[in-house]
C-alpha atoms as a PDB file:
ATOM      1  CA  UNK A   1      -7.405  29.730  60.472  1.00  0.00           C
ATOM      2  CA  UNK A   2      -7.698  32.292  58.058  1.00  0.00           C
ATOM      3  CA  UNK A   3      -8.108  31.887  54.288  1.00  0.00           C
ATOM      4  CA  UNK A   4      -6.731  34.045  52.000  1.00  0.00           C
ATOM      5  CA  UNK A   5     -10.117  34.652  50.650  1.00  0.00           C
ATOM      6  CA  UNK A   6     -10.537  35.880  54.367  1.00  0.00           C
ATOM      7  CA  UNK A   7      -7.785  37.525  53.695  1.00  0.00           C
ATOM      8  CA  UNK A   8      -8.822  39.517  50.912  1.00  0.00           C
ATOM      9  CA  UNK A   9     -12.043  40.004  53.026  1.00  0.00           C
ATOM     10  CA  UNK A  10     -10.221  41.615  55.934  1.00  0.00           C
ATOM     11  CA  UNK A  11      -8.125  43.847  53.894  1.00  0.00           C
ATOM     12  CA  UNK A  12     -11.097  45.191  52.011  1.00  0.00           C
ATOM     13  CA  UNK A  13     -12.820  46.338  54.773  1.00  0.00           C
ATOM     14  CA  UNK A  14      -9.886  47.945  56.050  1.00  0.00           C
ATOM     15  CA  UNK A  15      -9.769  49.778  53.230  1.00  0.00           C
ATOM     16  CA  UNK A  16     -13.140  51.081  53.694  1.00  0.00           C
ATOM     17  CA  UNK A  17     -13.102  51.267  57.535  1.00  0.00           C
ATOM     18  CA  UNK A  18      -9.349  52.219  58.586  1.00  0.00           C
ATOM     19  CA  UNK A  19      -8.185  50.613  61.810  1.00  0.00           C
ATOM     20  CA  UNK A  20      -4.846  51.029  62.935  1.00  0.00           C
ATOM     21  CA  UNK A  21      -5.453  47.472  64.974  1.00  0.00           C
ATOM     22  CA  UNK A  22      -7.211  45.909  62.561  1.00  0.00           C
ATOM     23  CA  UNK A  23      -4.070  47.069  59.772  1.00  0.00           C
ATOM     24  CA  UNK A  24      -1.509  45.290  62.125  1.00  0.00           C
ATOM     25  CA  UNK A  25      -3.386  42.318  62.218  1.00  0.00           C
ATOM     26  CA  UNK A  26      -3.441  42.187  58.388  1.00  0.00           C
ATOM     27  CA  UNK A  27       0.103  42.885  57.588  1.00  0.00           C
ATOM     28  CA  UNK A  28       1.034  39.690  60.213  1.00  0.00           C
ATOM     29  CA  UNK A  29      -1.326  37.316  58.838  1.00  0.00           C
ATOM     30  CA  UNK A  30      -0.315  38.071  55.050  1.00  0.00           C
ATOM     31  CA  UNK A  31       3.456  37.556  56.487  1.00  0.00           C
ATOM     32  CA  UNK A  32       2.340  34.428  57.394  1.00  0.00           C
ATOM     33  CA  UNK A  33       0.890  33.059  54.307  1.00  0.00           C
ATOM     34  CA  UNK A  34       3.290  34.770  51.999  1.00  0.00           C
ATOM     35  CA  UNK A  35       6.488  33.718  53.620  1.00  0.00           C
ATOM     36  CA  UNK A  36       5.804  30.203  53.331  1.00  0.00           C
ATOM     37  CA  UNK A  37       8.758  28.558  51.360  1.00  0.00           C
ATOM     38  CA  UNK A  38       6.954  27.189  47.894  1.00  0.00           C
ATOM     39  CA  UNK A  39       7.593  23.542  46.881  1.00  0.00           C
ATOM     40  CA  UNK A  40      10.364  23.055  45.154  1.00  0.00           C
ATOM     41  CA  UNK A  41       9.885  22.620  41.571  1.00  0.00           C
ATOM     42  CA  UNK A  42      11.284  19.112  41.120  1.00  0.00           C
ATOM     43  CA  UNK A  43       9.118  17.577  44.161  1.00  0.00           C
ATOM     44  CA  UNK A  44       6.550  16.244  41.391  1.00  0.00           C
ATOM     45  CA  UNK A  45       9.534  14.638  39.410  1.00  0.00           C
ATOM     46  CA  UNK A  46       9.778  11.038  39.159  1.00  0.00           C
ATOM     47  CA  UNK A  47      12.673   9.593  40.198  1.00  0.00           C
ATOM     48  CA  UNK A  48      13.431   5.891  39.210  1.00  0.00           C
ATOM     49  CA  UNK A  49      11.747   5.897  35.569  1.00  0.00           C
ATOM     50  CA  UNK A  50      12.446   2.078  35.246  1.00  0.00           C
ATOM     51  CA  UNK A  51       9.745   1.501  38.213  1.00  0.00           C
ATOM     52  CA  UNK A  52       7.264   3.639  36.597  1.00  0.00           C
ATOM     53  CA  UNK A  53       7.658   1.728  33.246  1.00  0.00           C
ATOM     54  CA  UNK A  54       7.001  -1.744  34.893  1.00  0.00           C
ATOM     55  CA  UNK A  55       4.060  -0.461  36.333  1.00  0.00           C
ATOM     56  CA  UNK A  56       2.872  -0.361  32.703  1.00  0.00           C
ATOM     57  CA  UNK A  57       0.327  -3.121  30.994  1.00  0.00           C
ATOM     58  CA  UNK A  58       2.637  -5.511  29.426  1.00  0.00           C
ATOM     59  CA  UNK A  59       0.761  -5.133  25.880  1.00  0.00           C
ATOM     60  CA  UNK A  60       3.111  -7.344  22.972  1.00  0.00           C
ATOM     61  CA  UNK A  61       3.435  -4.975  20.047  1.00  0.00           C
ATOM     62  CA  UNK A  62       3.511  -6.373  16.332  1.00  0.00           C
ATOM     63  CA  UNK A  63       4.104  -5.294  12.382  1.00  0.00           C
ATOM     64  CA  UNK A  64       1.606  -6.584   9.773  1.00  0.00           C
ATOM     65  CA  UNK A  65       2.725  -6.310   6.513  1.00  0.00           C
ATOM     66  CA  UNK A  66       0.194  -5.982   3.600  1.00  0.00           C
ATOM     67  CA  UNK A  67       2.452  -6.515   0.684  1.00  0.00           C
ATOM     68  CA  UNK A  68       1.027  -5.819  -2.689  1.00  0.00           C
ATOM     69  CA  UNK A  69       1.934  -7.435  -6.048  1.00  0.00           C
ATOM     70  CA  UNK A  70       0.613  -6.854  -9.465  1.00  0.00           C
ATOM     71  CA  UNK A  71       0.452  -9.928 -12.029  1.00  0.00           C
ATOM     72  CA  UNK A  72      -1.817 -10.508 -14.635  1.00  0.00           C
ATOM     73  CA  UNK A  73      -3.846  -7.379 -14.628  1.00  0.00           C
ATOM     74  CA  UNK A  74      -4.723  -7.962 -11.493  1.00  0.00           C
ATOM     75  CA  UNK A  75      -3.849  -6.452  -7.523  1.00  0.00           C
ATOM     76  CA  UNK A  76      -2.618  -9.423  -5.947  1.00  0.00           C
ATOM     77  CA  UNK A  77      -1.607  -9.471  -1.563  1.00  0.00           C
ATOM     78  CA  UNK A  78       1.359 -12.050  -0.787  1.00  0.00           C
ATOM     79  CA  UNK A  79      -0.325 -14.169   1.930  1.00  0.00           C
ATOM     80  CA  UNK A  80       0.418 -17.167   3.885  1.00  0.00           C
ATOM     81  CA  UNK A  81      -1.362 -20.065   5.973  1.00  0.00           C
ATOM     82  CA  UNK A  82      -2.011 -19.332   9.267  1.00  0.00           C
ATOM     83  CA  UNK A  83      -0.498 -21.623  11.627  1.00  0.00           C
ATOM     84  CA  UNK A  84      -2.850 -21.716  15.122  1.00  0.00           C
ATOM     85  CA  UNK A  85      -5.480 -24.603  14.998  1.00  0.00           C
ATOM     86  CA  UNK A  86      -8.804 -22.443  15.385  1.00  0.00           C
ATOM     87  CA  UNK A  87      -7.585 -20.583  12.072  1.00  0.00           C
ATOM     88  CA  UNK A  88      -7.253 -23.908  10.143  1.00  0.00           C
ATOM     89  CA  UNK A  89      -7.358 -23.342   7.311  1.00  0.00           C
ATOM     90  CA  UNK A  90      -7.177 -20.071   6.674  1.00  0.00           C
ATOM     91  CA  UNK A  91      -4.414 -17.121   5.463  1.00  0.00           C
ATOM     92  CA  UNK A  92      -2.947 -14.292   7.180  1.00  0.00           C
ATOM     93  CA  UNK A  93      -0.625 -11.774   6.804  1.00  0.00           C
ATOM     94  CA  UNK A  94       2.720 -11.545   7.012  1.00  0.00           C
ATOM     95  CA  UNK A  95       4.153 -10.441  10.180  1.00  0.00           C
ATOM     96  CA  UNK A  96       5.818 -10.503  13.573  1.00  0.00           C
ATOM     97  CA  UNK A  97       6.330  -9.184  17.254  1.00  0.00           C
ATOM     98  CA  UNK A  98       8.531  -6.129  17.218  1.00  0.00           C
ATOM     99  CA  UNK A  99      11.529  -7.345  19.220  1.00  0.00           C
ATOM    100  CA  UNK A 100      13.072  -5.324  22.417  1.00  0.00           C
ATOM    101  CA  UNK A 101      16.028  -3.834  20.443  1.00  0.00           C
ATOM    102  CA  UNK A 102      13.495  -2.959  17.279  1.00  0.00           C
ATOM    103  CA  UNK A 103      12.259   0.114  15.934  1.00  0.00           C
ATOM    104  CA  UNK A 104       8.684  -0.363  13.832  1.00  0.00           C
ATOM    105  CA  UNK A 105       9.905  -0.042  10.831  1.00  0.00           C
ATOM    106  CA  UNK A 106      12.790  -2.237  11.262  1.00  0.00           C
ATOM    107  CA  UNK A 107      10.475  -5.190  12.737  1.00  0.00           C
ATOM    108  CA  UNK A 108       8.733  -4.890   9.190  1.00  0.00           C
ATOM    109  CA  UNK A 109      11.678  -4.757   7.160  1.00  0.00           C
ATOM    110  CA  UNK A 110      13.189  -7.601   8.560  1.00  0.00           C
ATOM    111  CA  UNK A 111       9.707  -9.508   7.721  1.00  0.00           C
ATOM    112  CA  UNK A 112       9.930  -8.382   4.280  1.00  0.00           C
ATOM    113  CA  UNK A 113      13.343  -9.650   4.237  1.00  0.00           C
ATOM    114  CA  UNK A 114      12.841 -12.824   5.587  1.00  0.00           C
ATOM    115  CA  UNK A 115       9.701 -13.998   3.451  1.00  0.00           C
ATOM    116  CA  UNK A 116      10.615 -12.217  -0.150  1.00  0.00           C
ATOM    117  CA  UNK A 117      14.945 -11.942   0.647  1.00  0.00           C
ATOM    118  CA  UNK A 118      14.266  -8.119  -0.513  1.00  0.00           C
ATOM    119  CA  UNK A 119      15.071  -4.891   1.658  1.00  0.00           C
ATOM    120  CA  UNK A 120      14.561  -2.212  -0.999  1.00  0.00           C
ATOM    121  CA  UNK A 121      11.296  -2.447  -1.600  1.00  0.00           C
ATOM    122  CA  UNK A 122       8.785   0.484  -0.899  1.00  0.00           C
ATOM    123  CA  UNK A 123       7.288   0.415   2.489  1.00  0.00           C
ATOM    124  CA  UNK A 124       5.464   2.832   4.195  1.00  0.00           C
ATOM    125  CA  UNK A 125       3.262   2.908   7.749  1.00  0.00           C
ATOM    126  CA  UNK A 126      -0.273   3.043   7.147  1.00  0.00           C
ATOM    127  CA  UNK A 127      -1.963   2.971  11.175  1.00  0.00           C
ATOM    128  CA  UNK A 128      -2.242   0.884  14.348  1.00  0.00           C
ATOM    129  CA  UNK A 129      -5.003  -1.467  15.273  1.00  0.00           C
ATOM    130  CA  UNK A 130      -5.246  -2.059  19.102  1.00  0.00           C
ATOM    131  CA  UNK A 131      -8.871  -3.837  19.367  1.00  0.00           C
ATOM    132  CA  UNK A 132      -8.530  -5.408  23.270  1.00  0.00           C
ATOM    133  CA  UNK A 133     -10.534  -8.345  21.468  1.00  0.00           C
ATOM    134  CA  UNK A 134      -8.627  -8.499  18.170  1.00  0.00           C
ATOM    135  CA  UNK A 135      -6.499 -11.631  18.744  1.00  0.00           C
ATOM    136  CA  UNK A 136      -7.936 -14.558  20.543  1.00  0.00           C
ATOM    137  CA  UNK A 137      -4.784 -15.002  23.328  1.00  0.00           C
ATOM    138  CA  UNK A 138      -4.727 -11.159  24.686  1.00  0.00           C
ATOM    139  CA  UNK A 139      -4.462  -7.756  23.983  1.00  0.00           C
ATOM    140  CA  UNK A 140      -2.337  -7.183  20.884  1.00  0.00           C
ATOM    141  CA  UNK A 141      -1.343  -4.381  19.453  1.00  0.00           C
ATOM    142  CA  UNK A 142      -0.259  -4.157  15.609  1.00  0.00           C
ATOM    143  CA  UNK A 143       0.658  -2.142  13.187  1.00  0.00           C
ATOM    144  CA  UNK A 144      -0.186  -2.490   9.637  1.00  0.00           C
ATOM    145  CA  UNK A 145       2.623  -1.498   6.657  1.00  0.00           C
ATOM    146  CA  UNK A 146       1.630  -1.442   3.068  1.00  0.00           C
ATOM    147  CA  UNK A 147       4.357  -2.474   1.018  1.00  0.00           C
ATOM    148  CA  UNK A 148       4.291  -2.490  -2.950  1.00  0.00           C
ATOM    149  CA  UNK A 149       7.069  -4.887  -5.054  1.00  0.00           C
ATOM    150  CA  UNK A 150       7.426  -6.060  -8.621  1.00  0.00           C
ATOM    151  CA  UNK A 151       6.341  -9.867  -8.036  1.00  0.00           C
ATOM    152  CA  UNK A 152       8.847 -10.805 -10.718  1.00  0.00           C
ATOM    153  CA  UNK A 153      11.825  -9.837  -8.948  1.00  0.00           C
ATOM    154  CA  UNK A 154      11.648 -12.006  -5.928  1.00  0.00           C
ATOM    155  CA  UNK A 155      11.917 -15.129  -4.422  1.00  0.00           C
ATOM    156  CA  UNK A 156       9.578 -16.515  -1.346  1.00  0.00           C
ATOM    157  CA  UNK A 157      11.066 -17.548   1.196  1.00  0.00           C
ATOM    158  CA  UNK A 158       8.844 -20.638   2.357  1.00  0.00           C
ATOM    159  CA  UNK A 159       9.165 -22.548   5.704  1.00  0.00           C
ATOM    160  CA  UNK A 160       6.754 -24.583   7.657  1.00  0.00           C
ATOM    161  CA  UNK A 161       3.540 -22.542   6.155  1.00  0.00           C
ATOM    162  CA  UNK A 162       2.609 -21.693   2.590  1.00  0.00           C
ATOM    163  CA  UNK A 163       3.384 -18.544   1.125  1.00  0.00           C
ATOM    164  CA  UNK A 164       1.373 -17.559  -2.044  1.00  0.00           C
ATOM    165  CA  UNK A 165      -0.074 -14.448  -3.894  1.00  0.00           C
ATOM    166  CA  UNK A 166      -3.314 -14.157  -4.064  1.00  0.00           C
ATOM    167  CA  UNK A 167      -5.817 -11.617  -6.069  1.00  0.00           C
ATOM    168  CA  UNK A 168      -7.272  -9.389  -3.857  1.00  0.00           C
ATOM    169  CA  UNK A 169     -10.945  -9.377  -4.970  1.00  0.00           C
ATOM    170  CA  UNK A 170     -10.627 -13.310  -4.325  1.00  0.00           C
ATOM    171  CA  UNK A 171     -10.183 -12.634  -0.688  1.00  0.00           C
ATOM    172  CA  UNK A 172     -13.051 -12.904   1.426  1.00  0.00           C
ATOM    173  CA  UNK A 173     -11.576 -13.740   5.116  1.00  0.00           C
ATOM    174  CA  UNK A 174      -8.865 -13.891   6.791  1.00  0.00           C
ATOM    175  CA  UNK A 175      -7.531 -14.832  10.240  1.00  0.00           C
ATOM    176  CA  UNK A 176      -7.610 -12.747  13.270  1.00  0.00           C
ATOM    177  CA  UNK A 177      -8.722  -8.987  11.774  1.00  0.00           C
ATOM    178  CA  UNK A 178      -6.595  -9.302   8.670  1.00  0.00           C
ATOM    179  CA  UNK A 179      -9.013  -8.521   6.800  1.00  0.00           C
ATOM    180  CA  UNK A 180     -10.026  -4.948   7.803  1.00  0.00           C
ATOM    181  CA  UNK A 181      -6.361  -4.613   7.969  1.00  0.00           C
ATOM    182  CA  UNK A 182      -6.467  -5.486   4.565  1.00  0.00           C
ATOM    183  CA  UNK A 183      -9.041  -3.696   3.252  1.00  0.00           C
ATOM    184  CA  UNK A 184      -7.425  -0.144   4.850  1.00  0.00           C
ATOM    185  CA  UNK A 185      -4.379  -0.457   3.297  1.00  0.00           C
ATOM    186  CA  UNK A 186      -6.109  -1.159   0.046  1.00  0.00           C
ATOM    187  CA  UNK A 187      -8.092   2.146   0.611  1.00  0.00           C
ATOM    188  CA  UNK A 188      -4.908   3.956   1.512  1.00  0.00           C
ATOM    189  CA  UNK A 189      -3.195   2.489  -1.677  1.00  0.00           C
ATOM    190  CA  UNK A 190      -5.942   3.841  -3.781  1.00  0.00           C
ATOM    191  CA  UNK A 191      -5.592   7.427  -2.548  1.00  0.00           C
ATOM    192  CA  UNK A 192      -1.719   7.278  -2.415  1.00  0.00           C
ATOM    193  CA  UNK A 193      -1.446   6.451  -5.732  1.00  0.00           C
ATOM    194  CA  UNK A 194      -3.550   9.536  -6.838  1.00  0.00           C
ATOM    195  CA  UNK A 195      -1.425  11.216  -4.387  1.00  0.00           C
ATOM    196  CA  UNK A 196       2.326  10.001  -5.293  1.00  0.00           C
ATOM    197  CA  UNK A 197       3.423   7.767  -8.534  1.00  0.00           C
ATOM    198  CA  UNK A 198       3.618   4.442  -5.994  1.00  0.00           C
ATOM    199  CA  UNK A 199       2.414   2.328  -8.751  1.00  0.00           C
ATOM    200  CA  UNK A 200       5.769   1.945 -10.566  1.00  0.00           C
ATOM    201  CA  UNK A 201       7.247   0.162  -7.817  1.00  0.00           C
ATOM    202  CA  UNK A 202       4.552  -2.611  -8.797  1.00  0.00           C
ATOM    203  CA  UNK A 203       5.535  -2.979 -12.596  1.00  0.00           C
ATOM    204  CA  UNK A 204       8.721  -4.152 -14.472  1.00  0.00           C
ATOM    205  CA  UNK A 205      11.663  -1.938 -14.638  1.00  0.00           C
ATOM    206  CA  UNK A 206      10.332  -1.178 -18.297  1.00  0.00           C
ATOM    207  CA  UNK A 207       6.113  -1.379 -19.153  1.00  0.00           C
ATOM    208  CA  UNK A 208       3.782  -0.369 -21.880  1.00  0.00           C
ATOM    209  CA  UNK A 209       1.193   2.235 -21.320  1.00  0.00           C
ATOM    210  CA  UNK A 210      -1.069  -0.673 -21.689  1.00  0.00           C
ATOM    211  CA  UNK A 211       0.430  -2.251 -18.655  1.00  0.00           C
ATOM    212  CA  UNK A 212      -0.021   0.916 -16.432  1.00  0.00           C
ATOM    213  CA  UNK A 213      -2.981   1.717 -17.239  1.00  0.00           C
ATOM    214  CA  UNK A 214      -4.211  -1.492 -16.301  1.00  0.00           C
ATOM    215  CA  UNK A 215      -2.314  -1.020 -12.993  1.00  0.00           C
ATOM    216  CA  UNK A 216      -4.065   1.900 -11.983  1.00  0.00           C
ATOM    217  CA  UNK A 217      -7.611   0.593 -12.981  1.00  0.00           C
ATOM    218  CA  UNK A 218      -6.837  -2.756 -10.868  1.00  0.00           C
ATOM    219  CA  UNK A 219      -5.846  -0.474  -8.063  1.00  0.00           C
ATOM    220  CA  UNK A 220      -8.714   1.577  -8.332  1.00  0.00           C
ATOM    221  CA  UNK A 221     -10.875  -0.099  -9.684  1.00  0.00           C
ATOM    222  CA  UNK A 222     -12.396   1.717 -12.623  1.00  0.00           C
ATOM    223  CA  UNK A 223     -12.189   1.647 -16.288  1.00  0.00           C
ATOM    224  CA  UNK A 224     -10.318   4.528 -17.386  1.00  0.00           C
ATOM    225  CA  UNK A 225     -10.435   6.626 -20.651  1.00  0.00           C
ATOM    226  CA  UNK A 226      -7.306   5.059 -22.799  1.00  0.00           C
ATOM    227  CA  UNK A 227      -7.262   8.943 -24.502  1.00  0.00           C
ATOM    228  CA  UNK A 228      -6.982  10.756 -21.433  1.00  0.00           C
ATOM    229  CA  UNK A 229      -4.993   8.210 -18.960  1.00  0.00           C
ATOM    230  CA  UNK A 230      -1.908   8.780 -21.503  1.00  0.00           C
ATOM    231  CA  UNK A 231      -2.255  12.546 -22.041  1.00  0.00           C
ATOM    232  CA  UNK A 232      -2.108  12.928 -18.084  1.00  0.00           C
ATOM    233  CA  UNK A 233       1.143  11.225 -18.101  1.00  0.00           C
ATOM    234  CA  UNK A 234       2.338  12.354 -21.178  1.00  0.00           C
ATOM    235  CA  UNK A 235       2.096  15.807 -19.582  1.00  0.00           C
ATOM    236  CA  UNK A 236       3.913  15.165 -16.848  1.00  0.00           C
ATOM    237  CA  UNK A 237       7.575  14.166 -18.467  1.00  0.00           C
ATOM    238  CA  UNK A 238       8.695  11.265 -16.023  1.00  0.00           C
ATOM    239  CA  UNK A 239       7.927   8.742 -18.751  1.00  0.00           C
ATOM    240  CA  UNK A 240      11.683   7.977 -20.786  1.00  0.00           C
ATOM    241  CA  UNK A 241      10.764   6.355 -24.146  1.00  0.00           C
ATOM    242  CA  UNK A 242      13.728   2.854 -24.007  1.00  0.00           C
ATOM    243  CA  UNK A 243      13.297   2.914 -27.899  1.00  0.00           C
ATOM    244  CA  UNK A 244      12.122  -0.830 -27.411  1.00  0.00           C
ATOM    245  CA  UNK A 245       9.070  -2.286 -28.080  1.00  0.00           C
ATOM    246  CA  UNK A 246       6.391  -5.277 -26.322  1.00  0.00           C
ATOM    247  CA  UNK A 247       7.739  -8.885 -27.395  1.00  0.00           C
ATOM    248  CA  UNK A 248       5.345 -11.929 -27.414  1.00  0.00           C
ATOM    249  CA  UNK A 249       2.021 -10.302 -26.754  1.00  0.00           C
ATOM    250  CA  UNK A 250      -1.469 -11.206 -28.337  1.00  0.00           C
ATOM    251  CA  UNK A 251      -1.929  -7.623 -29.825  1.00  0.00           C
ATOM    252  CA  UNK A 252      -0.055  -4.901 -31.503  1.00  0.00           C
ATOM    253  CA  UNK A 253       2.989  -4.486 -29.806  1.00  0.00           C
ATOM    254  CA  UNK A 254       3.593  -0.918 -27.811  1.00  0.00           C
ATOM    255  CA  UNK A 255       6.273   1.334 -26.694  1.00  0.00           C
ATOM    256  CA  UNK A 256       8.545  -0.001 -23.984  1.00  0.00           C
ATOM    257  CA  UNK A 257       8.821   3.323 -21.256  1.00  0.00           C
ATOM    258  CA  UNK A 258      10.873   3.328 -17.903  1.00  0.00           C
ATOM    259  CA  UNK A 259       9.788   6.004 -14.728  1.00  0.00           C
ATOM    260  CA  UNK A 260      12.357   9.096 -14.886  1.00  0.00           C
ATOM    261  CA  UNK A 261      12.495   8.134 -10.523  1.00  0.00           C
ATOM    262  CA  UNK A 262      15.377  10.967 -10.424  1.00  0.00           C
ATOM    263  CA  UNK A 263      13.323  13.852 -12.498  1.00  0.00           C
ATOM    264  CA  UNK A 264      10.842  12.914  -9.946  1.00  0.00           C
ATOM    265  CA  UNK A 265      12.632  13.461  -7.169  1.00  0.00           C
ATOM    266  CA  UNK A 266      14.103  16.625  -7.799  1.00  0.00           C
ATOM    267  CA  UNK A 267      10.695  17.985  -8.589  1.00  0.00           C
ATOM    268  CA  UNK A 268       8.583  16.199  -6.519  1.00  0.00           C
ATOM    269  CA  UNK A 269       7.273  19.200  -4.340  1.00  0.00           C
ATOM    270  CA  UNK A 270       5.701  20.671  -7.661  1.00  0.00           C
ATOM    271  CA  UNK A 271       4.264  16.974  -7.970  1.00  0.00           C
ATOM    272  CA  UNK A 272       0.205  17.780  -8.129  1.00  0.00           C
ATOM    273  CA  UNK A 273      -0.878  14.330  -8.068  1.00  0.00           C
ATOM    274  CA  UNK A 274      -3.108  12.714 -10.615  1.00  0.00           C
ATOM    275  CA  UNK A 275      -6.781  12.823 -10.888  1.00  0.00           C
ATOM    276  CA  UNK A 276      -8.863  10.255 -12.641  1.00  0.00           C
END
């Protein structure tokens, strides 16, 4: 049988040493292998897709919601009690498998929606977390969403298990890998917030510059200068002066100040973000 590196063999010698013979020979063998029909293009096609998709793992997929409050100076995570027996005793986040018919973000809505009867709050996809050991009855994959929502403007919805806020530099373990899911999104909040004004989704329709400043240092956790924190919002214009000022507060009332959300969005792509 003859190669085509034979081939190429044969018809450089021919070249060198012309044989009328040897010339025939060449021209019927390169017929040979040249006329061949080629495989058709859709012979490596697959067919019946459904049959190639049950040959897949059967892996459940979940959402994980980390939702974050602020109350009381301080960054608080809506948690509740975990219901399997070799968690006793301890809290977990919110969350739930991603039904058939569900996109992600969906699934996570409808948690939201279920446990704080909200479905305008912000919520945003931080990653996936697909440990083969992370939960105890199989492979699980999740994936964590950070939401952020003003704690006075909702109402738990509580079932079976307990449903509380908790600070977030209280927490020290939670069940399954909640808390390294935790602790991500709380990195990711910090940068975001630098990144994007997120932090106004945590406070009252209408704050002091007290009250956000002590937002962003609970978020960040810093002391910041009081001097510079308003001068860097100051010189950004999205603050609207209500003409209203603090009620019932242990020290000199301030100015009462809502977010300009709709300056914002019209000139968000010159938005720089804000450096502390």
């Amino acid at each position: 049988m003859y190669t085509f590196k034979k081939l190429l063999y044969l018809n450089f010698h021919i070249l060198v040493y012309p044989c009328k013979k040897e010339y025939q020979f060449l021209i019927a063998m390169t017929k040979n292998v040249f006329d061949k029909p080629l495989a058709k293009p859709e012979a490596h096609l697959i067919k019946d897709a459904g049959k190639l998709v049950a040959s897949y793992p059967k892996v459940p997929i979940t959402v994980d919601c980390v939702i974050f409050g602020f109350e009381e100076n301080e960054l608080k995570v809506l948690l509740i009690r975990s219901d399997l027996e070799m968690y006793k005793g301890l809290w977990s986040l919110l969350g739930d498998n991603v039904k058939n018919n569900e996109e992600l973000d969906t699934a996570a809505y409808r948690v939201l929606k279920e446990r704080t009867g909200m479905n305008d709050v912000y919520l945003d996809q931080v990653r996936a977390f697909s440990h083969p050991q992370r939960h105890p009855a199989g492979r699980v994959i999740t994936v964590a969403y950070c939401s952020l929502l003003n704690i006075q403007h909702h109402e738990l919805k509580i079932y079976a298990n307990e449903l509380h806020w908790h600070s977030y530099s209280s927490i020290k373990s939670l069940a399954f890998d909640h808390k390294a899911i935790l602790d991500t999104c709380y990195k990711w909040l910090q940068k975001r917030i630098q990144e994007h004004p997120l932090g106004f989704n945590l406070l009252p329709d209408k704050f002091s510059l007290r009250e956000l400043q002590n937002l962003y240092e609970a978020i960040l956790g810093v002391s910041l200068d009081r001097r510079n924190f308003r001068k860097k919002f100051a010189s950004m214009d999205l603050l609207i002066d209500v003409g209203e000022m603090e009620e019932n507060v242990p020290h000199r009332p301030g100015k009462l100040y809502k977010f300009n959300f709709e300056k914002y969005e019209k000139n968000k792509r010159k938005w720089i973000g804000i450096d502390f």
